[in-house]
Protein backbone atom coordinates (compact mmCIF):
# COMPACT_ATOMS: atom_id res chain seq x y z
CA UNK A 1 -50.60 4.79 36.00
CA UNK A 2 -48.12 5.62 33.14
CA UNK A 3 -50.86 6.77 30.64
CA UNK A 4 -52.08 8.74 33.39
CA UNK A 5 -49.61 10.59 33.97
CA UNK A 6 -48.20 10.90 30.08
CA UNK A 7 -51.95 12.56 29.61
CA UNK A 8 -51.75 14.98 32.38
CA UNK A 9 -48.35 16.17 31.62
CA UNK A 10 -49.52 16.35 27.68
CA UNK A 11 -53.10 17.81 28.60
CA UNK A 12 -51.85 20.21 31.29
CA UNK A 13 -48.59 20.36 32.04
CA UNK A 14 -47.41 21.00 27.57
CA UNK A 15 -49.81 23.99 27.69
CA UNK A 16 -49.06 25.77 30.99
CA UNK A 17 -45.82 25.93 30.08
CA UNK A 18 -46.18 27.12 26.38
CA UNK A 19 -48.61 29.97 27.90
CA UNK A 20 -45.88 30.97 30.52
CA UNK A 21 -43.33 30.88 27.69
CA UNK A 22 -45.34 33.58 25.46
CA UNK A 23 -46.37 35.74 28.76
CA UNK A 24 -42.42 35.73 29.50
CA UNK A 25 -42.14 36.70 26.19
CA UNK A 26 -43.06 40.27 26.76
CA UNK A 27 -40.33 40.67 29.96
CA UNK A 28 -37.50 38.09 29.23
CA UNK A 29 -34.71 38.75 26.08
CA UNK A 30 -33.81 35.20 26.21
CA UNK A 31 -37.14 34.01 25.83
CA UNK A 32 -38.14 36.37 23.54
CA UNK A 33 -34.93 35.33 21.06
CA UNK A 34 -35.56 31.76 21.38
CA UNK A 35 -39.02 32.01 20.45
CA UNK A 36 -37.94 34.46 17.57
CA UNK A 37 -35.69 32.10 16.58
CA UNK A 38 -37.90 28.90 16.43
CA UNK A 39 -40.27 30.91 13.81
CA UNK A 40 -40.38 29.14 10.87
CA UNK A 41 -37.63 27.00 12.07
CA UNK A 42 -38.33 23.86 9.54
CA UNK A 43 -38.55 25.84 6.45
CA UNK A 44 -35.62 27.94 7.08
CA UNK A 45 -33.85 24.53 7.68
CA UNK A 46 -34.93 23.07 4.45
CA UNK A 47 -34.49 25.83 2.23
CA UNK A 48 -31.12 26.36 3.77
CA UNK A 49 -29.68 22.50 3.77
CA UNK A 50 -30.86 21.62 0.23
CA UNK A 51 -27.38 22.56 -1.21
CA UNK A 52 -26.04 20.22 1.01
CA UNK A 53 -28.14 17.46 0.34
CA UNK A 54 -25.66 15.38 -1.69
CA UNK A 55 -22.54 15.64 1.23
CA UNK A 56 -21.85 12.37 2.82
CA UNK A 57 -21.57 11.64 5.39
CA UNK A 58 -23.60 13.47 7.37
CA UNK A 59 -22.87 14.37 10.72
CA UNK A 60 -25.46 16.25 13.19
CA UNK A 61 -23.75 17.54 16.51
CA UNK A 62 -26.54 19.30 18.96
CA UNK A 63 -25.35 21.05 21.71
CA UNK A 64 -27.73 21.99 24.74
CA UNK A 65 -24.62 24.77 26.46
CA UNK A 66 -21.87 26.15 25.56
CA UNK A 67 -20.14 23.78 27.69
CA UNK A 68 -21.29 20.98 25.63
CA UNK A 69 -19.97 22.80 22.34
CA UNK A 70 -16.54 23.44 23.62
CA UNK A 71 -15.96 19.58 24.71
CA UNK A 72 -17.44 18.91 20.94
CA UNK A 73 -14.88 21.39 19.20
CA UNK A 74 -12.17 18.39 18.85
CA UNK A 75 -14.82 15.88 17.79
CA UNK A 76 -15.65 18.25 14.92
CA UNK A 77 -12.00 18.65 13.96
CA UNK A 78 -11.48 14.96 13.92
CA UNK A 79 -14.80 14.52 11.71
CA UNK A 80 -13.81 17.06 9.51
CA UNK A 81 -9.95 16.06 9.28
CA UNK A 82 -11.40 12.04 8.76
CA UNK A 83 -14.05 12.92 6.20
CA UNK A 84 -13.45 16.15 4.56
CA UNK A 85 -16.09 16.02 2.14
CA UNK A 86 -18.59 15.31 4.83
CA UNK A 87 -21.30 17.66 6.38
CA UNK A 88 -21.59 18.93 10.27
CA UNK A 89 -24.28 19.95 11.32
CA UNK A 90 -23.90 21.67 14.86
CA UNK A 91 -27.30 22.72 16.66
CA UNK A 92 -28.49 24.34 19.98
CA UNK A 93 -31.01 24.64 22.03
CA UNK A 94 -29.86 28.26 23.94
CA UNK A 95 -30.34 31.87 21.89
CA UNK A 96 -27.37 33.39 23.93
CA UNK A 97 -25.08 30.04 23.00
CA UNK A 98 -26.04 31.11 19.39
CA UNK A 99 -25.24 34.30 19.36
CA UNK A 100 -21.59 33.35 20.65
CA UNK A 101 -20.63 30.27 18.08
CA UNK A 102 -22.50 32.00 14.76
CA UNK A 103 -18.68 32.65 13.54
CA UNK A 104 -17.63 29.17 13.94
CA UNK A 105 -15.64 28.05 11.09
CA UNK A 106 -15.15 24.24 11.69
CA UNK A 107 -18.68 23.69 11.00
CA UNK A 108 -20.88 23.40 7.75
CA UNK A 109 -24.09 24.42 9.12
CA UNK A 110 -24.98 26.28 12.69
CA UNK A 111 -28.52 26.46 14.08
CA UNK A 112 -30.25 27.52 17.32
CA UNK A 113 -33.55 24.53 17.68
């Protein structure tokens, strides 16, 4: 029954909902930034971390809301008071989340995934 269901929500349910996501494309901002965004999202990244490559330790902080990123501002002042040489990385998933944070100071690196 599982490998049922993992194939109908990978043969079916995956595409439906990367069709709807292009179609809402054309009458959603939101959608149409975070799709901008993802462009060439892995080459940007590694063109744009290889300076950092050497930092250690490494420290990768995603953040789904902007809820999430405010209760993770005093875990990335800790990391960064603790290991001041180290690297934060701080990610998100939402465009308009993006937007807000791009300013942030605290850490190394800021991406919308």
């Amino acid at each position: 029954m599982r490998i049922i269901i993992y194939l109908l929500y990978n043969l079916f349910v995956i595409p439906i909902l990367y069709c709807l996501f292009h179609i809402g494309y054309f009458f959603n901002d939101k959608i149409k930034k975070g799709i901008k965004g993802r462009k060439k999202l892995l080459k940007n990244l590694e063109h744009d971390l290889k300076p950092f490559v050497n930092k250690e330790p490494r420290f990768w902080i995603h953040c789904s809301s902007m809820g999430e990123f405010e209760q993770s501002k005093p875990l990335i002042r800790k990391l960064k008071a603790a290991y001041p040489q180290g690297f934060v990385l701080l990610s998100f998933f939402s465009p308009s989340a993006f937007e807000h944070i791009h300013g942030y100071d605290e850490s190394d690196y800021i991406c919308a995934l």
